[in-house]
Protein backbone atom coordinates (compact mmCIF):
# COMPACT_ATOMS: atom_id res chain seq x y z
CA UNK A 1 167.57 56.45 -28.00
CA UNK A 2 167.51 59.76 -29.77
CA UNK A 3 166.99 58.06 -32.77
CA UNK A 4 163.66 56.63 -31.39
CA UNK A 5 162.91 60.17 -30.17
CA UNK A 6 163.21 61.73 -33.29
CA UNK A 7 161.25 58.68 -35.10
CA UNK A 8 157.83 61.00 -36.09
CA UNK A 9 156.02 58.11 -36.79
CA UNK A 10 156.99 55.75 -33.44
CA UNK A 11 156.29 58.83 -31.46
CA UNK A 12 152.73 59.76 -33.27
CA UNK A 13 152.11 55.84 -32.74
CA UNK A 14 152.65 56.04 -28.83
CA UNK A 15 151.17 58.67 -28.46
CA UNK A 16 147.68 57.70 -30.13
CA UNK A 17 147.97 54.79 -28.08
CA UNK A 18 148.14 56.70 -25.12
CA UNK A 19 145.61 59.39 -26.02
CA UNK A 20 142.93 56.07 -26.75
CA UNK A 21 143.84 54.39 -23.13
CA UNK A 22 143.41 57.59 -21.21
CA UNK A 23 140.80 60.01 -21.90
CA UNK A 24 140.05 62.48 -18.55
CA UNK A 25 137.09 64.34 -20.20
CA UNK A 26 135.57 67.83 -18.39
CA UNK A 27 132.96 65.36 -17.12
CA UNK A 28 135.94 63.07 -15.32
CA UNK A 29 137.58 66.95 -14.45
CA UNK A 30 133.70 68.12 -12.72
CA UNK A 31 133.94 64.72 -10.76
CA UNK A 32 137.02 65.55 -9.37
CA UNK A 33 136.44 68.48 -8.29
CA UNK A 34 133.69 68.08 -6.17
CA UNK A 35 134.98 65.02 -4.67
CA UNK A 36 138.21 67.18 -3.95
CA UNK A 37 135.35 69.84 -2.20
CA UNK A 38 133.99 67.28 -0.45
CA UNK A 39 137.19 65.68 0.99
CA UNK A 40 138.04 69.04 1.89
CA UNK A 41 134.81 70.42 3.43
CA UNK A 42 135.22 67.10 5.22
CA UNK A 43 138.53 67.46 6.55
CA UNK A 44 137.64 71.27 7.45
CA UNK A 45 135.08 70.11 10.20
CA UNK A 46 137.02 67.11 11.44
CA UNK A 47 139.57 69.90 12.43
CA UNK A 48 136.89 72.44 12.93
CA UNK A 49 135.32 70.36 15.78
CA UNK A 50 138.42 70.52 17.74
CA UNK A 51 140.24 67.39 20.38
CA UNK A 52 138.14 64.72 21.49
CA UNK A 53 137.59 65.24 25.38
């Protein structure tokens, strides 16, 4: 295992291979975000607005 760990060129492989599956760009960071502000503002009202009578 440490071997495989130490291995430069496995590790730059995986890596790249990683890096080319999953790209979160600002774009994909701006997106969540505002969905996170909405989900929130959301939540803030449903507790906001109190018990159901």
């Amino acid at each position: 295992m440490a071997d495989l760990l130490l291995d430069e060129p496995a590790v730059d492989s995986v890596l790249g291979q990683m890096r080319d599956v999953w790209k979160f760009t600002t774009t994909d960071l701006d997106d969540l975000l505002a969905r996170l502000d909405r989900h929130t503002a959301d939540h803030h009202e449903e507790s906001s607005a109190g018990p159901a009578p």
